[in-house]
Protein backbone atom coordinates (compact mmCIF):
# COMPACT_ATOMS: atom_id res chain seq x y z
CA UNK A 1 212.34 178.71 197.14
CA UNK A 2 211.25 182.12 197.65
CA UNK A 3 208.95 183.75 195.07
CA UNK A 4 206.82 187.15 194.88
CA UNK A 5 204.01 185.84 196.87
CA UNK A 6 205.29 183.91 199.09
CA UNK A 7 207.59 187.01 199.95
CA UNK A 8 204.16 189.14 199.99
CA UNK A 9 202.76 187.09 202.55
CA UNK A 10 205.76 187.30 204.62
CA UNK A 11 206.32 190.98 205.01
CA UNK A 12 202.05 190.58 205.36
CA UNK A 13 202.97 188.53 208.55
CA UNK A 14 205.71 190.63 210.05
CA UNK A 15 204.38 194.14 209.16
CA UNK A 16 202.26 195.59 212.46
CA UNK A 17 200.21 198.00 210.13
CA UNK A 18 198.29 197.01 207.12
CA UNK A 19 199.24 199.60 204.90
CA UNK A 20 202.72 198.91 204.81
CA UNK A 21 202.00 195.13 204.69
CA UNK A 22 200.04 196.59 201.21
CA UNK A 23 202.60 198.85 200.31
CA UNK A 24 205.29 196.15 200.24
CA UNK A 25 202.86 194.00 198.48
CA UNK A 26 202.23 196.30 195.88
CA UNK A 27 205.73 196.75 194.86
CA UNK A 28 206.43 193.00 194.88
CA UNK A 29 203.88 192.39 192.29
CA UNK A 30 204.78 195.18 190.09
CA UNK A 31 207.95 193.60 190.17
CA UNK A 32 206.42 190.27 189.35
CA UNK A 33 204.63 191.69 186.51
CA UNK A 34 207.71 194.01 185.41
CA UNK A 35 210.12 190.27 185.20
CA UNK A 36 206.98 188.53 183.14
CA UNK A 37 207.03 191.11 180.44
CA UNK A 38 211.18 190.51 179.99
CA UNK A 39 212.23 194.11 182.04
CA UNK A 40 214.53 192.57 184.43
CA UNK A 41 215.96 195.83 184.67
CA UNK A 42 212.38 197.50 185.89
CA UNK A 43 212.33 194.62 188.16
CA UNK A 44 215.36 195.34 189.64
CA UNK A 45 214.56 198.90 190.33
CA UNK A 46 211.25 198.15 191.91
CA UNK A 47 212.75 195.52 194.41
CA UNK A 48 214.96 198.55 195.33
CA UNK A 49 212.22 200.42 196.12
CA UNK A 50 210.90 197.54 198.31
CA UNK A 51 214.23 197.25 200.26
CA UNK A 52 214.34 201.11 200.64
CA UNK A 53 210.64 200.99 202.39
CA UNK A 54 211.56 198.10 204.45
CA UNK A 55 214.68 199.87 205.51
CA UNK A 56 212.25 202.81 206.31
CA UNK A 57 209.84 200.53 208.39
CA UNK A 58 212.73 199.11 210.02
CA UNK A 59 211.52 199.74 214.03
CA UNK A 60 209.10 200.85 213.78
CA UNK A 61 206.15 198.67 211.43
CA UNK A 62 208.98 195.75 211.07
CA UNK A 63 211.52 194.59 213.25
CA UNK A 64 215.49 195.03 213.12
CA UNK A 65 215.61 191.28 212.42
CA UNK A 66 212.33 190.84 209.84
CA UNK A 67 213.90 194.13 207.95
CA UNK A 68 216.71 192.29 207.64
CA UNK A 69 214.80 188.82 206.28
CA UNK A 70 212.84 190.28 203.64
CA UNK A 71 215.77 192.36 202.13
CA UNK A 72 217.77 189.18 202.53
CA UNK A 73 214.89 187.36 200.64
CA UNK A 74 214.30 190.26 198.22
CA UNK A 75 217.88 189.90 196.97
CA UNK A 76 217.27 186.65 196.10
CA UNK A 77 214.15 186.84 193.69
């Protein structure tokens, strides 16, 4: 089962530079924190925001194929 941290420490693992590794992070637990208050919608948004950065990252900090994971993984959350 796939949950906000273990998807953290995922993208942590695949992304080459720290910052994005952060980045991704960053949005994953404001979308944690967004679901716990009961604003699924804001939740929603934010893990569109995480696919769009991994899409940006996509060759360069992450590979075709982890892109392609974590949005996978992000869609099911």
């Amino acid at each position: 089962m796939v949950t906000f941290n273990s998807l953290c420490a995922l993208a942590g693992n695949y992304a080459t530079k720290a910052g994005i590794a952060d980045s991704l992070c960053a949005k994953l637990d404001s979308a944690a924190a967004a679901r716990e208050r009961g604003n699924g919608k804001a939740a929603e948004n934010i893990l569109k925001a995480f696919a769009n950065e991994v899409e940006a990252q996509r060759g360069k900090s992450l590979t075709s194929e982890n892109a392609d994971t974590l949005i996978a993984l992000a869609g099911s959350l």
